[in-house]
PDB file of N, CA and C in Angstrom:
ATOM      1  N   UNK A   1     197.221  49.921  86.169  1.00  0.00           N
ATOM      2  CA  UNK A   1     196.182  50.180  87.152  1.00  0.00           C
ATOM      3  C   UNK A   1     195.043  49.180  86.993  1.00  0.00           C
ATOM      4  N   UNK A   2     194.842  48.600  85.741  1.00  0.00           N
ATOM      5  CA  UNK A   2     193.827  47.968  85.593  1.00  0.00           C
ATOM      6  C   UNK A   2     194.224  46.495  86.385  1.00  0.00           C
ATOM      7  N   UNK A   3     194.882  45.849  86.198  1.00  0.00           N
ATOM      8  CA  UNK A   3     195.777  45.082  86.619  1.00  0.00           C
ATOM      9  C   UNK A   3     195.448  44.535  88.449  1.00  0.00           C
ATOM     10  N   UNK A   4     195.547  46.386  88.856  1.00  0.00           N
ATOM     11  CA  UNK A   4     195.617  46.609  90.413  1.00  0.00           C
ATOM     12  C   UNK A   4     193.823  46.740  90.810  1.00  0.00           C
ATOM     13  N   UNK A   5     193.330  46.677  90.056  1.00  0.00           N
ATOM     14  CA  UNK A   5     191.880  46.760  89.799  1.00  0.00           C
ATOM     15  C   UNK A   5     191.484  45.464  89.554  1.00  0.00           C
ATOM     16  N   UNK A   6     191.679  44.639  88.921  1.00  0.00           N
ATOM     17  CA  UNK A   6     191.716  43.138  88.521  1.00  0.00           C
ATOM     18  C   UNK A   6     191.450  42.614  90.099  1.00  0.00           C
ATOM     19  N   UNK A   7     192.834  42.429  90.405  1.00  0.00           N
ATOM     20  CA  UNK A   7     193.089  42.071  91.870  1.00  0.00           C
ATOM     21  C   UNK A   7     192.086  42.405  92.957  1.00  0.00           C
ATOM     22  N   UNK A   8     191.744  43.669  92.952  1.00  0.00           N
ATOM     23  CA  UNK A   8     190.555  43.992  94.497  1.00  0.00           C
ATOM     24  C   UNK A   8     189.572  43.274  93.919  1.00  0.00           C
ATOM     25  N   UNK A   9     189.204  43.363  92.584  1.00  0.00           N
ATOM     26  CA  UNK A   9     187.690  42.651  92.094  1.00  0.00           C
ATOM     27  C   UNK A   9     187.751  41.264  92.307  1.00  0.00           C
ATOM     28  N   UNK A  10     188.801  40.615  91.975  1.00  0.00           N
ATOM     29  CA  UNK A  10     189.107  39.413  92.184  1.00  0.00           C
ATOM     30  C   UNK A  10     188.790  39.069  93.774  1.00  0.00           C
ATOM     31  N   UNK A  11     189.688  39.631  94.591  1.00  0.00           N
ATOM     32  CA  UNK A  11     189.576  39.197  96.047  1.00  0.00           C
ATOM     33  C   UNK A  11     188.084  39.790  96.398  1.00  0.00           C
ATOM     34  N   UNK A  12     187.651  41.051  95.894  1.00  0.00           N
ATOM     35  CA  UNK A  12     186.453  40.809  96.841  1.00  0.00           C
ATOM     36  C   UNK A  12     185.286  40.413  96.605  1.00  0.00           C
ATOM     37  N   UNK A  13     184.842  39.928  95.004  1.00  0.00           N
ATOM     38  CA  UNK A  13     184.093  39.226  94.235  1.00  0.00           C
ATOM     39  C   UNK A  13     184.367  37.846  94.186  1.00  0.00           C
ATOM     40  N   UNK A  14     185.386  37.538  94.054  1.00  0.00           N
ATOM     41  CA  UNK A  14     185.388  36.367  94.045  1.00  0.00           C
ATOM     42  C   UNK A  14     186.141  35.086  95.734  1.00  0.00           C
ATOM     43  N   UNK A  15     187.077  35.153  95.435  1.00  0.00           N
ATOM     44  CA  UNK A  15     187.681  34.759  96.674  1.00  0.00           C
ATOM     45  C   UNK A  15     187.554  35.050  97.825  1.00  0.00           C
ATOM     46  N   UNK A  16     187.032  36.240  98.119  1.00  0.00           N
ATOM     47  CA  UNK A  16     186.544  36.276  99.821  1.00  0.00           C
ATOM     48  C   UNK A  16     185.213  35.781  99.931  1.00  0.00           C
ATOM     49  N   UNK A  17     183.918  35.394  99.157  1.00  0.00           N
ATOM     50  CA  UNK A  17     183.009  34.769  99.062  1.00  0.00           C
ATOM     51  C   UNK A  17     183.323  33.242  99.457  1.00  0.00           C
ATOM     52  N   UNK A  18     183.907  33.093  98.405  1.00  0.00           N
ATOM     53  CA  UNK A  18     184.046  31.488  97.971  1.00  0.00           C
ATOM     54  C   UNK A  18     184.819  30.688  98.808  1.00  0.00           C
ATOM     55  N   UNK A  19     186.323  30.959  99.348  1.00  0.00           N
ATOM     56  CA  UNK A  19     187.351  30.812 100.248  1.00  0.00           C
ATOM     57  C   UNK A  19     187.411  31.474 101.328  1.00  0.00           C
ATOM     58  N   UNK A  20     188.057  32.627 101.180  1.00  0.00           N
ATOM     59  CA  UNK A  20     188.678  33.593 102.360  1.00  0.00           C
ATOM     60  C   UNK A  20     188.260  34.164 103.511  1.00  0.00           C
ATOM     61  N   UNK A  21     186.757  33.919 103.301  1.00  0.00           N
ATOM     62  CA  UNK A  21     186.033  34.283 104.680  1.00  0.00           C
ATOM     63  C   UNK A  21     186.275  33.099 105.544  1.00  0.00           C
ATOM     64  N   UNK A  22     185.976  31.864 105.107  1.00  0.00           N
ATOM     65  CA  UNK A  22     186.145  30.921 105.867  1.00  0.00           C
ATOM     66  C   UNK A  22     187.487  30.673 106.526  1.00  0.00           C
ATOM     67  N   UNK A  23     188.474  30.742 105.481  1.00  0.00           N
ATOM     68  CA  UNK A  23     189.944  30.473 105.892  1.00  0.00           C
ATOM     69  C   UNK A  23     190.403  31.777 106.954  1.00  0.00           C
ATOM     70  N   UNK A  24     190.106  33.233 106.855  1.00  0.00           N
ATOM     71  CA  UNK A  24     190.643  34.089 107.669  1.00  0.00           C
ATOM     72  C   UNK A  24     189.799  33.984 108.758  1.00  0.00           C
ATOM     73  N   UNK A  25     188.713  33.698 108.888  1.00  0.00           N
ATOM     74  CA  UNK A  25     188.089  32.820 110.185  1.00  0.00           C
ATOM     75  C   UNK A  25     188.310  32.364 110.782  1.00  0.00           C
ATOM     76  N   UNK A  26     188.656  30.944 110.038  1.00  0.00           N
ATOM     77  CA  UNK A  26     189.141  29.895 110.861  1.00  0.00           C
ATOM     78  C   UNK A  26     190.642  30.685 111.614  1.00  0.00           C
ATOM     79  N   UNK A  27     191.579  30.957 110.812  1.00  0.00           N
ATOM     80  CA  UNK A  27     192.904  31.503 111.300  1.00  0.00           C
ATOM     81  C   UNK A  27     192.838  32.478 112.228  1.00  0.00           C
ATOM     82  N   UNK A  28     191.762  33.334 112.006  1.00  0.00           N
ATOM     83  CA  UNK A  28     191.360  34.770 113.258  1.00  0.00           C
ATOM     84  C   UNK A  28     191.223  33.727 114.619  1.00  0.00           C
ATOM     85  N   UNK A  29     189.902  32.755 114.505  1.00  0.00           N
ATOM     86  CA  UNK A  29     190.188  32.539 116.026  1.00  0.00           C
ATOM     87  C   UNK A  29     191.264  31.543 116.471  1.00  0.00           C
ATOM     88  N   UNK A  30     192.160  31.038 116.023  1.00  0.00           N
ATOM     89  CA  UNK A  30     193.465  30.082 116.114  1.00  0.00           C
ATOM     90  C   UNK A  30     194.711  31.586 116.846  1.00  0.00           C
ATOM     91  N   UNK A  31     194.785  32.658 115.777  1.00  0.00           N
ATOM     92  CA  UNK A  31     195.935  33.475 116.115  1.00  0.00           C
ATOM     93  C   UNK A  31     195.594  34.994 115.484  1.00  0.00           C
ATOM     94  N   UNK A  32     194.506  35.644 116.030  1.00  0.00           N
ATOM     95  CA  UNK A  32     193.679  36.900 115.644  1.00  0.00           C
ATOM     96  C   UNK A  32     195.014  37.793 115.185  1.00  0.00           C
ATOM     97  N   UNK A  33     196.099  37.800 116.353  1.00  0.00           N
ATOM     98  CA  UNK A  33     197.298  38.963 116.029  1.00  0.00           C
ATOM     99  C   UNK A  33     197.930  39.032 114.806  1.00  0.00           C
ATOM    100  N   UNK A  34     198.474  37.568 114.450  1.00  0.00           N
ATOM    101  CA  UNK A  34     199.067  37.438 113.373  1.00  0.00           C
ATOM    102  C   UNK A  34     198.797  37.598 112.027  1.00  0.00           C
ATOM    103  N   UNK A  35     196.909  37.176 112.171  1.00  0.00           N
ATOM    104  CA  UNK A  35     195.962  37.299 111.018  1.00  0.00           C
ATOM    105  C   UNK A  35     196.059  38.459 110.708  1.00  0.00           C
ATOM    106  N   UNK A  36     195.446  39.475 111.622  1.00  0.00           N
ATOM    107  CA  UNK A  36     195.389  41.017 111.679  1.00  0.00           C
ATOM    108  C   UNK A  36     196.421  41.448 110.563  1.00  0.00           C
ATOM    109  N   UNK A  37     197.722  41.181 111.174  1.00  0.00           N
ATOM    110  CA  UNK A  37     198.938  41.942 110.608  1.00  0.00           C
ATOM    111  C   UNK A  37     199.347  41.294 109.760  1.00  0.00           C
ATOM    112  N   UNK A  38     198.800  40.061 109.652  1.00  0.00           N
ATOM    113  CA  UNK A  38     198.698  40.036 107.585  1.00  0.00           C
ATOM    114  C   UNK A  38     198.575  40.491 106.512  1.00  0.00           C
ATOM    115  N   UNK A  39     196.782  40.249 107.434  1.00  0.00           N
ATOM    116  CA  UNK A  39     196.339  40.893 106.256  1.00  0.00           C
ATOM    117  C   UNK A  39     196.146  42.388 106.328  1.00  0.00           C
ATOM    118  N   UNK A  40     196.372  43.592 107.520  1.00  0.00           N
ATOM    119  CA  UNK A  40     196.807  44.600 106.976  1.00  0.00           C
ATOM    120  C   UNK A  40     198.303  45.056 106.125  1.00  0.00           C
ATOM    121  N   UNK A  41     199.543  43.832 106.170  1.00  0.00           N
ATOM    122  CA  UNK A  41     200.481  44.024 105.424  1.00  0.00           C
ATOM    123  C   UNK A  41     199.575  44.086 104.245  1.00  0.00           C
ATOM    124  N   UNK A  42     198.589  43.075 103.400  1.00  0.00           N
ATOM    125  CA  UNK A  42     198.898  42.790 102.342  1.00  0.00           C
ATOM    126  C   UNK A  42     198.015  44.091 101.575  1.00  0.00           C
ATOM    127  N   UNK A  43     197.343  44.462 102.669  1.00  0.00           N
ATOM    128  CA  UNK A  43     196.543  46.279 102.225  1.00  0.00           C
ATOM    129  C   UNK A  43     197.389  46.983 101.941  1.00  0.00           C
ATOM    130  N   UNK A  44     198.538  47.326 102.918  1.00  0.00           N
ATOM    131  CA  UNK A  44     199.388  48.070 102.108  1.00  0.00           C
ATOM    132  C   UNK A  44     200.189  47.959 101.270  1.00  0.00           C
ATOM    133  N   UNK A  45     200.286  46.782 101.026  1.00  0.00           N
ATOM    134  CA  UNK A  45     201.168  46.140  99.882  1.00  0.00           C
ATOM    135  C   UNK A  45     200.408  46.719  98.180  1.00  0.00           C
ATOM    136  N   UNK A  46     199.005  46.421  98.396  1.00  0.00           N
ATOM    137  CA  UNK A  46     198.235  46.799  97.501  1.00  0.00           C
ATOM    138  C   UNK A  46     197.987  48.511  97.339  1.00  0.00           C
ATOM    139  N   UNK A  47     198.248  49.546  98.399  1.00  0.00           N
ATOM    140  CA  UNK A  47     198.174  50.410  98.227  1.00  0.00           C
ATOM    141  C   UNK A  47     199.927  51.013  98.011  1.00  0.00           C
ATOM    142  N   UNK A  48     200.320  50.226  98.292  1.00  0.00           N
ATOM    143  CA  UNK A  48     201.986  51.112  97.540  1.00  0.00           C
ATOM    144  C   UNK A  48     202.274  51.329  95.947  1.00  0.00           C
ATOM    145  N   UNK A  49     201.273  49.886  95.583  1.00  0.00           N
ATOM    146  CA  UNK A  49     201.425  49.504  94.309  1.00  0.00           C
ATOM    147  C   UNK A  49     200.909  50.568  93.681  1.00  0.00           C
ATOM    148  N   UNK A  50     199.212  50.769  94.239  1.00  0.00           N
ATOM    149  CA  UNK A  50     198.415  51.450  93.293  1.00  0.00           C
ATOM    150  C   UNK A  50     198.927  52.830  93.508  1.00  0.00           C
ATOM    151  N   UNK A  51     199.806  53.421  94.405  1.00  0.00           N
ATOM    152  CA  UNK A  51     200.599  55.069  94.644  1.00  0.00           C
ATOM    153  C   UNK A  51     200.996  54.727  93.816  1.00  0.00           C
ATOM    154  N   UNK A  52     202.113  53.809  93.829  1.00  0.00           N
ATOM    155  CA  UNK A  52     202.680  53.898  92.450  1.00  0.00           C
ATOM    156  C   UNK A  52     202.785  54.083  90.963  1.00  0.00           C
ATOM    157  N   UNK A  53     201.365  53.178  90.570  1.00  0.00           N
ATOM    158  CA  UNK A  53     201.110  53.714  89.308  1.00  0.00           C
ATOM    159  C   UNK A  53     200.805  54.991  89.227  1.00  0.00           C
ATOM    160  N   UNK A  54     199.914  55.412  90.181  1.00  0.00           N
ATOM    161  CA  UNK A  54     199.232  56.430  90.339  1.00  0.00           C
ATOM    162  C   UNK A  54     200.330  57.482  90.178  1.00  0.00           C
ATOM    163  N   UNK A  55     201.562  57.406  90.798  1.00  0.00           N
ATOM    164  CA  UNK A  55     202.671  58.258  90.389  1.00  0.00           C
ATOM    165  C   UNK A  55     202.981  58.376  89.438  1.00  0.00           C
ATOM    166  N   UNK A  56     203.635  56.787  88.343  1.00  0.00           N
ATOM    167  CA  UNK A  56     204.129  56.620  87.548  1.00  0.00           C
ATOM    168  C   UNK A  56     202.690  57.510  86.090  1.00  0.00           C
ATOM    169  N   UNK A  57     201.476  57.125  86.178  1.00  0.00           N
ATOM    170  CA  UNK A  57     200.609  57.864  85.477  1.00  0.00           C
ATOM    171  C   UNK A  57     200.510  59.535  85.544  1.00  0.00           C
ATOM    172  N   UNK A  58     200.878  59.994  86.542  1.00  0.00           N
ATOM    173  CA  UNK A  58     200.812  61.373  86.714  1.00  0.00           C
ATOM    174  C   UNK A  58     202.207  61.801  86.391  1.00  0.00           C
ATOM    175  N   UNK A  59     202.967  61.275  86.582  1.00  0.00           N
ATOM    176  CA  UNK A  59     204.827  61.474  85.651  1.00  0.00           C
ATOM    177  C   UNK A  59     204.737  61.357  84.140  1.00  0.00           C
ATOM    178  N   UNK A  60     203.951  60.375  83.742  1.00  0.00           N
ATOM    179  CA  UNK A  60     203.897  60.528  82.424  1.00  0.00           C
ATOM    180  C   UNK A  60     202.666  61.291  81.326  1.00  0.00           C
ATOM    181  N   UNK A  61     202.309  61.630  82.418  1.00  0.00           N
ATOM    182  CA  UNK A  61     201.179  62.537  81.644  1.00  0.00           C
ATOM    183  C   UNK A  61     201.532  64.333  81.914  1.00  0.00           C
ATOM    184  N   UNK A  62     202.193  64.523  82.657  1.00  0.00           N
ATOM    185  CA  UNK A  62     203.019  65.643  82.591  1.00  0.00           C
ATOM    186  C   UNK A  62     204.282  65.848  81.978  1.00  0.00           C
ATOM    187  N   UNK A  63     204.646  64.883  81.105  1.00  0.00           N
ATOM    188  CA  UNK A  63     206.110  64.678  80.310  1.00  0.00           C
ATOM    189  C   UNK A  63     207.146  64.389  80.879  1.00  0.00           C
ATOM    190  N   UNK A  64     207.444  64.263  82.551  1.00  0.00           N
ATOM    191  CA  UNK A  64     208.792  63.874  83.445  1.00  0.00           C
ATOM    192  C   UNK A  64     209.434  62.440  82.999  1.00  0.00           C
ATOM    193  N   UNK A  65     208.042  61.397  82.136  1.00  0.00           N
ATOM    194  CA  UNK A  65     209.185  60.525  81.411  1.00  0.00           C
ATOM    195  C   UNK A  65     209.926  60.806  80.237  1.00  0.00           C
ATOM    196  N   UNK A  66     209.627  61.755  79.404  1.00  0.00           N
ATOM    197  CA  UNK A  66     210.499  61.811  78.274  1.00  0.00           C
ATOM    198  C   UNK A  66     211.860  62.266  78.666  1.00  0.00           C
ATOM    199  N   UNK A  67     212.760  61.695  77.596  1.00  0.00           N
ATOM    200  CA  UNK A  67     214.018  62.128  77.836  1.00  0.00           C
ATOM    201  C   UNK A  67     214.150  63.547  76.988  1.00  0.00           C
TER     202      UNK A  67
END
């Protein structure tokens, strides 16, 4: 999780400042549709992950990983 935490801090501390505003800018007004559904893929990409741990942490803190 920390990991998946790393990552949002990363993109929204660092790289959407520095880069990504400019670049999804520039690309929004070139092809707004495609941008869009990028970058909402890559939201959910980031939220499957973090279900996931979020699963995988709540499986193992109730004992469903032990054999």
């Amino acid at each position: 999780m920390v990991l998946v935490w790393a990552i949002f801090t990363l993109m929204l501390f660092v790289l959407e400042p520095v880069w990504l505003h400019r670049g999804f800018q520039a690309r929004a007004e070139r092809d707004p549709e495609r941008t869009f559904a990028m970058v909402q893929w890559l939201h959910r990409f980031l939220l499957a992950i973090s279900l996931l741990i979020i699963a995988g942490a709540v499986a193992g803190s109730h004992g469903w990983l032990s054999g």
